[in-house]
Protein backbone atom coordinates (compact mmCIF):
# COMPACT_ATOMS: atom_id res chain seq x y z
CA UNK A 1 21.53 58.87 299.27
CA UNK A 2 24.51 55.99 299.13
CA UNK A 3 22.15 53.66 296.35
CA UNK A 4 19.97 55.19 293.64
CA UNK A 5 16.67 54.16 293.67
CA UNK A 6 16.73 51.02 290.96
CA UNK A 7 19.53 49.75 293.14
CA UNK A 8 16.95 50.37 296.43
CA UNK A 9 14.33 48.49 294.34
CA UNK A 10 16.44 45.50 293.73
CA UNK A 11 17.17 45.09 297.43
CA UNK A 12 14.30 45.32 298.29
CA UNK A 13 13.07 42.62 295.74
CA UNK A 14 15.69 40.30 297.13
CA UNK A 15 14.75 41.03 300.51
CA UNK A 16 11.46 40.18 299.51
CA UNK A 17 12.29 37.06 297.88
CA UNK A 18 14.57 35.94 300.97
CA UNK A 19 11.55 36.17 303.07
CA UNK A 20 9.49 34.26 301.30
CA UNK A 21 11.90 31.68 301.03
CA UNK A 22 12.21 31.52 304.85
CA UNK A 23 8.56 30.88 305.28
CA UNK A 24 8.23 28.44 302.92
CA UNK A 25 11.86 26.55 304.21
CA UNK A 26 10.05 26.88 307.57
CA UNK A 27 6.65 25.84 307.25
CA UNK A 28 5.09 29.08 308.59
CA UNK A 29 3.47 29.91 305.46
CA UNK A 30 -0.30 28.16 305.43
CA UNK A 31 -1.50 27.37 302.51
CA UNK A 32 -4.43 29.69 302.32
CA UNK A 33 -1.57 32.56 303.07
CA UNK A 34 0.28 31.09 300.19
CA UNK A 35 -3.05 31.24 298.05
CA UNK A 36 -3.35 34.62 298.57
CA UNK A 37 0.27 35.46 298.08
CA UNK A 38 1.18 34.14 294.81
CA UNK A 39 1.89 37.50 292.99
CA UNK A 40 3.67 38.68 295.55
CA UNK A 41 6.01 35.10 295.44
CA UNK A 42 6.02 35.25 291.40
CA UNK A 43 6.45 38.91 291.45
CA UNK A 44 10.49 38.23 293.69
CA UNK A 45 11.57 34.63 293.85
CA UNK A 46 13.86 33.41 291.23
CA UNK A 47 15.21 30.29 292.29
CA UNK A 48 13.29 26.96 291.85
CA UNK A 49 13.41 25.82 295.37
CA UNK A 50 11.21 28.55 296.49
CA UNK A 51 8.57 27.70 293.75
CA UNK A 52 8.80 24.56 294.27
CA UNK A 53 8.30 24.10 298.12
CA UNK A 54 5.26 26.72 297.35
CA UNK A 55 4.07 23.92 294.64
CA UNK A 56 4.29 21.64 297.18
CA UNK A 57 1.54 23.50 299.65
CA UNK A 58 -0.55 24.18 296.92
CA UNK A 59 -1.03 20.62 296.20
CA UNK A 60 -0.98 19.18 299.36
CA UNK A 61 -4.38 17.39 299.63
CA UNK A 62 -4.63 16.96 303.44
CA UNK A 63 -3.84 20.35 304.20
CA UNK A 64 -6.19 21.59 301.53
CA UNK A 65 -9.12 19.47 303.40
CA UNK A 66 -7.65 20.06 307.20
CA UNK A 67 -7.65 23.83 306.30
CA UNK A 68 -11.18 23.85 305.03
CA UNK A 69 -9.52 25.75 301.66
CA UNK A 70 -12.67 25.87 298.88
CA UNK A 71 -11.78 25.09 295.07
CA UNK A 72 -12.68 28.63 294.15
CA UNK A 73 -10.29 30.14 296.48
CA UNK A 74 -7.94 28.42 294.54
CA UNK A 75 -9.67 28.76 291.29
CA UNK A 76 -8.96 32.90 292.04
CA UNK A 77 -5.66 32.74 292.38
CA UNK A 78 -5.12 30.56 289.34
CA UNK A 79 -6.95 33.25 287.68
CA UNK A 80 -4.14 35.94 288.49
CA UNK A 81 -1.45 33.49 287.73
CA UNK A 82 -2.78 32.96 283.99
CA UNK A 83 -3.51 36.27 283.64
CA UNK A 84 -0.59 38.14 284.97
CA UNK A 85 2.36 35.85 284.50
CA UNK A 86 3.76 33.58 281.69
CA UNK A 87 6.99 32.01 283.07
CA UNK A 88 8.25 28.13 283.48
CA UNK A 89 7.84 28.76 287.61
CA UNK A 90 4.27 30.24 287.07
CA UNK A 91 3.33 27.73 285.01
CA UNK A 92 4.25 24.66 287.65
CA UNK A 93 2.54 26.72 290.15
CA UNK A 94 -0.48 26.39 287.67
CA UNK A 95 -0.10 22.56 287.42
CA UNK A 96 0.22 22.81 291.32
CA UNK A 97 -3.17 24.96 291.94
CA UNK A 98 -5.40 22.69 289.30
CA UNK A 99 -4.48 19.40 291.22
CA UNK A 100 -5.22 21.55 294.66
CA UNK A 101 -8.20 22.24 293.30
CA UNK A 102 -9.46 18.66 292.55
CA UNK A 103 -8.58 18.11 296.27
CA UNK A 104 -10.79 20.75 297.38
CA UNK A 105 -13.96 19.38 296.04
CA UNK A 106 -14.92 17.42 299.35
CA UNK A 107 -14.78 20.54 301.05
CA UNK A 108 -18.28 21.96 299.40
CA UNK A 109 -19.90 18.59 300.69
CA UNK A 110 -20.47 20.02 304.09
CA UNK A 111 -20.84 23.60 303.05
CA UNK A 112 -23.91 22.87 300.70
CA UNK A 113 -25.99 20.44 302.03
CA UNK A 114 -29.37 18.78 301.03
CA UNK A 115 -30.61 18.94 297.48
CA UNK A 116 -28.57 21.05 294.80
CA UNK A 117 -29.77 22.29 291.06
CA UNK A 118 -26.70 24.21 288.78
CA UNK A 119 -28.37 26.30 286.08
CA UNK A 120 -25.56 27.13 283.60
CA UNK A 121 -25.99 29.86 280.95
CA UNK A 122 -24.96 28.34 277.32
CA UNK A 123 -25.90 31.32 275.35
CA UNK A 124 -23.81 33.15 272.84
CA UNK A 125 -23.12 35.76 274.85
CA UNK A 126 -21.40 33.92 277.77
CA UNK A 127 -18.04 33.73 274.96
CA UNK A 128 -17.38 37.49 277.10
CA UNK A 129 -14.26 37.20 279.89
CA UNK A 130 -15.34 37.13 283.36
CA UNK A 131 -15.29 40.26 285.36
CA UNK A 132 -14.21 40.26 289.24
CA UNK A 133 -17.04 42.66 289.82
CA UNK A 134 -14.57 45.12 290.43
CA UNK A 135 -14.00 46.69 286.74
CA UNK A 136 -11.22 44.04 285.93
CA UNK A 137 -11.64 41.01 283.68
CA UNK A 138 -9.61 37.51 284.03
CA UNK A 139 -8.88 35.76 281.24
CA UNK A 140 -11.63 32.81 281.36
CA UNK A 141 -15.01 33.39 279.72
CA UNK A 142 -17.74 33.25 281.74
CA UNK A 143 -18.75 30.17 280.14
CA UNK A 144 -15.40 28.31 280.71
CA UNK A 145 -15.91 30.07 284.41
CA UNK A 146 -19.94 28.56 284.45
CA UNK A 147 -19.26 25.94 283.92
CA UNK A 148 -16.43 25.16 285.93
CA UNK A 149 -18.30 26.39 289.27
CA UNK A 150 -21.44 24.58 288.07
CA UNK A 151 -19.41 20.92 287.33
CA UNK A 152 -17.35 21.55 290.79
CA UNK A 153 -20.22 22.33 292.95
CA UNK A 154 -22.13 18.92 291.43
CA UNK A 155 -19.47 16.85 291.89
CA UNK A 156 -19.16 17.66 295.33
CA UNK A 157 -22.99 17.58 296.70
CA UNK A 158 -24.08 15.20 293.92
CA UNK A 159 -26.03 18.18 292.24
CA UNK A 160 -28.66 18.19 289.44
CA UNK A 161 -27.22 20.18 286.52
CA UNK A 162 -29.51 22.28 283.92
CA UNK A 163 -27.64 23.89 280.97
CA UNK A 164 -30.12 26.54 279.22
CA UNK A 165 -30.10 29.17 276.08
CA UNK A 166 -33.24 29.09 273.86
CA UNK A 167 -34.16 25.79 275.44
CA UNK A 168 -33.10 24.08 278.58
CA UNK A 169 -32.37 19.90 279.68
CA UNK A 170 -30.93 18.28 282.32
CA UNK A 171 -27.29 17.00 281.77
CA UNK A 172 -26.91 13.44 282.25
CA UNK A 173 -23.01 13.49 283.82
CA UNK A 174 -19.83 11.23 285.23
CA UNK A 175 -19.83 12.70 288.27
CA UNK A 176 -16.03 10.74 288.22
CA UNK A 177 -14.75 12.36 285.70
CA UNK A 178 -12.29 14.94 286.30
CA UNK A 179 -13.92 18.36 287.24
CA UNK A 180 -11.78 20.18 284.09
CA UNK A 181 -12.63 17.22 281.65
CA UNK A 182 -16.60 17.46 283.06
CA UNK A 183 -16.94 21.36 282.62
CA UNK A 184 -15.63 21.22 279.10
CA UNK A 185 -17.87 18.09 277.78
CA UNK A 186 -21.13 20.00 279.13
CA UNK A 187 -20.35 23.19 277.20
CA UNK A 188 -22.49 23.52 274.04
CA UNK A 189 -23.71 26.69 272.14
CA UNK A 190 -27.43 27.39 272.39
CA UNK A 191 -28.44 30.14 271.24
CA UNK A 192 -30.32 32.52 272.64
CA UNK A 193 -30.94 32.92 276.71
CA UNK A 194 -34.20 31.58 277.95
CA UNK A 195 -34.21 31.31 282.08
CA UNK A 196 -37.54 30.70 281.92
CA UNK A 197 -37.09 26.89 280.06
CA UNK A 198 -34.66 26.31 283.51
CA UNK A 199 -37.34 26.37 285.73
CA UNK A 200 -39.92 25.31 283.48
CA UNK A 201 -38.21 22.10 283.45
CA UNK A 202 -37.53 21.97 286.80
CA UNK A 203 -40.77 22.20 287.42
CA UNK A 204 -42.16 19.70 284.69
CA UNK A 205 -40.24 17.05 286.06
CA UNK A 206 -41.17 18.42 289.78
CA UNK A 207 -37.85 18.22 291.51
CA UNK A 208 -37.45 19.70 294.67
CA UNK A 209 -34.49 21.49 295.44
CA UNK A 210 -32.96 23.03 298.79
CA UNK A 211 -30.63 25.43 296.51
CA UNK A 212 -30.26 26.80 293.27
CA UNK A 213 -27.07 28.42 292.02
CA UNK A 214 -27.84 30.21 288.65
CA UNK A 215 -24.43 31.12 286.67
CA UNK A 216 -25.31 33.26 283.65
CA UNK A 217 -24.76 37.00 282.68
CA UNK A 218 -28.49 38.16 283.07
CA UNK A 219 -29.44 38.04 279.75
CA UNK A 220 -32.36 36.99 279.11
CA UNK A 221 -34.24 37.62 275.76
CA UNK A 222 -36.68 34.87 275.49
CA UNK A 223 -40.29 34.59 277.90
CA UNK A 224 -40.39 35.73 281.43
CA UNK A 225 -38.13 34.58 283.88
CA UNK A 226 -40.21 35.61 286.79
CA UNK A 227 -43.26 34.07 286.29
CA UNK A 228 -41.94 30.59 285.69
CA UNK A 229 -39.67 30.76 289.00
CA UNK A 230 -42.39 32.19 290.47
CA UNK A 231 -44.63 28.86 289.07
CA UNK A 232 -41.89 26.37 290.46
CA UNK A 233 -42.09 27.92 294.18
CA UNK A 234 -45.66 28.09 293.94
CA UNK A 235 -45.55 23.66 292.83
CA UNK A 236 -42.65 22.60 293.69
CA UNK A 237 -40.38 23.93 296.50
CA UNK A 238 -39.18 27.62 297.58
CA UNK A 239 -35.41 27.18 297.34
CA UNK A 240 -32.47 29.53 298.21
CA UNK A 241 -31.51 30.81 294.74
CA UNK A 242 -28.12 32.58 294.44
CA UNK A 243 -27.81 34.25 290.44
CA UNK A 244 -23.92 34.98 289.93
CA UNK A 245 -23.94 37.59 287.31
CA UNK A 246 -20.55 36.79 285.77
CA UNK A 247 -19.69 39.72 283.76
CA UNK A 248 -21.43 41.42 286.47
CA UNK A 249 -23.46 44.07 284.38
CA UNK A 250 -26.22 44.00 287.35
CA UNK A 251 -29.64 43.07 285.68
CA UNK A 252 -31.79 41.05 287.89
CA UNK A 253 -34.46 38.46 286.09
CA UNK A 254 -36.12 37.14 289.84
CA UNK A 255 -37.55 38.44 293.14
CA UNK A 256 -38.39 36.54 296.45
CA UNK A 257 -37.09 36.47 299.94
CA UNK A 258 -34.66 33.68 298.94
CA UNK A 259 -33.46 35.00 295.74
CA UNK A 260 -29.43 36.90 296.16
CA UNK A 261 -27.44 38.66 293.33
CA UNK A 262 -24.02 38.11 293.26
CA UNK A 263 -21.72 40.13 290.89
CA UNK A 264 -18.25 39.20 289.29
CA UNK A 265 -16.29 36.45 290.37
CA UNK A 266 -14.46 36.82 293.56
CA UNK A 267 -13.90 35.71 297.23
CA UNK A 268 -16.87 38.14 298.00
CA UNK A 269 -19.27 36.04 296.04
CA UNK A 270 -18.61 32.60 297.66
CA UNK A 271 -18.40 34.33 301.13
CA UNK A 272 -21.92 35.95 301.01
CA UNK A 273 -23.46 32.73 299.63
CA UNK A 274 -21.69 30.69 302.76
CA UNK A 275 -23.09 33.18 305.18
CA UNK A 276 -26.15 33.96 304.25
CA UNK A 277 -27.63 30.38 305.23
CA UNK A 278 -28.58 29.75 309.08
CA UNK A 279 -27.76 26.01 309.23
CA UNK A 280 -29.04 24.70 312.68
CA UNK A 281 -26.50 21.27 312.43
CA UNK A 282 -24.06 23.33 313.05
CA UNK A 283 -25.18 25.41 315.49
CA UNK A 284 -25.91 22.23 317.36
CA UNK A 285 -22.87 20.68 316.98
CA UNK A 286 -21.36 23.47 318.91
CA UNK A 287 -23.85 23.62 321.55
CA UNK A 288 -23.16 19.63 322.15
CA UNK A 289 -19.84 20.95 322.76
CA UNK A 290 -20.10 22.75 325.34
CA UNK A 291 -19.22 20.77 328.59
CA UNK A 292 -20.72 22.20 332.58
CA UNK A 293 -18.72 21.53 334.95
């Protein structure tokens, strides 16, 4: 009863901010902490110290590859930051995140191994903003979002890349170019949204594949989607497919053992699809480990 409750709030605010500027001071905050903390940081710190020794984790490319961080970890929290803020600190800590992300890449190399096909959804109707699956949008469109997980994921495993809407080709790409430079130059409109021209192509041109991320909204208006998956496993190759319904409206186009739904964009997605693969390598690896005494 000594403080009213605005003073309480501002105390606690600098508190806040005092701890945060301890951590960071100290070293004890690791980066994937910080990635999940930067609301909380924006929300209290005011002095330009703070934000910029947090800059400096974001950035820092060895501890982004030591710590095993993944671009769309990062990718998420620039998300909030764009969204929710619009200050000269939250925009360096957007500068910071985008060149964390770059040096995230490698780490998809060992996640995603073998043979890789993007399929990225160019129809009109990927303009809408990305949903976290959750009821909440971001401010990307789910093409900007497509096509930035589709670009990232090839540049890291080397990747085939298939951009579809009433027709479908392969994109011929620089897989040196920078990852935000690559995702915008693939981005076309194409009308209307025509799965089936994906796989028909794939399978045309019979390239086997040991995955196949599909980043569209579900839908599809033009032929059947099924039947020409269902033509490329029976010719080709039975690959894990994982569909990430971006706007997350849950329609499903395909069915097999190896075919996962994934809905809105969040850590949820990316987790499920790194799980959901038994890799024996690293099993092994492990096992080799293990020294008898």
């Amino acid at each position: 009863g000594k403080i009213s409750e605005d003073e309480a709030e501002v105390i606690l605010k600098e508190a806040k901010a005092e701890n945060w500027s301890g951590l960071l001071k100290d070293g004890k905050l690791p980066t994937l902490a910080a990635l999940r903390n930067i609301r909380n940081i924006l929300d209290t710190v005011t002095d330009a110290e703070t934000i910029n020794l947090l800059c400096d984790i974001l950035s820092n490319s060895k501890n982004i590859l030591d710590g095993k961080i993944m671009p769309f970890q990062i990718d998420l929290a620039y998300e909030v930051v764009i969204t929710e803020f619009n200050t000269s600190f939250s925009r360096l800590v957007q500068d910071a995140l985008l060149k964390g992300y770059e040096a995230s890449i490698p780490n998809l190399t060992e996640v995603f191994k073998g043979n890789n096909l993007v399929i990225i959804d160019m129809s009109g109707s990927m303009c809408k903003a990305i949903t976290n699956g959750k009821g909440s949008t971001y401010k990307s469109s789910c093409l900007d979002k497509a096509s930035l997980i589709g670009c990232t994921i090839a540049k890291a495993t080397n990747a085939d890349i298939i951009r579809f809407g009433s027709y479908g080709e392969y994109i011929n790409y620089d897989i040196n170019q920078n990852v935000f430079a690559l995702a915008k130059s693939i981005q076309t409109e194409m009308g209307g949204t025509s799965l089936m021209c994906a796989w028909r192509i794939a399978t045309t041109q019979n390239r086997k594949y040991d995955r196949v991320f599909i980043l569209s909204d579900n839908e599809c208006n033009i032929g059947n989607s099924y039947e020409s998956y269902k033509e490329y496993v029976q010719k080709v190759g039975n690959p894990y497919v994982y569909s990430i319904d971006l706007c997350g409206y849950g329609t499903t186009q395909l069915v097999g053992e190896r075919v996962k739904y994934l809905y809105g964009y969040g850590l949820n997605i990316f987790n499920d699809i790194l799980n959901s693969e038994f890799n024996a390598e690293d099993h092994l690896d492990k096992v080799k480990q293990i020294k008898f005494k």
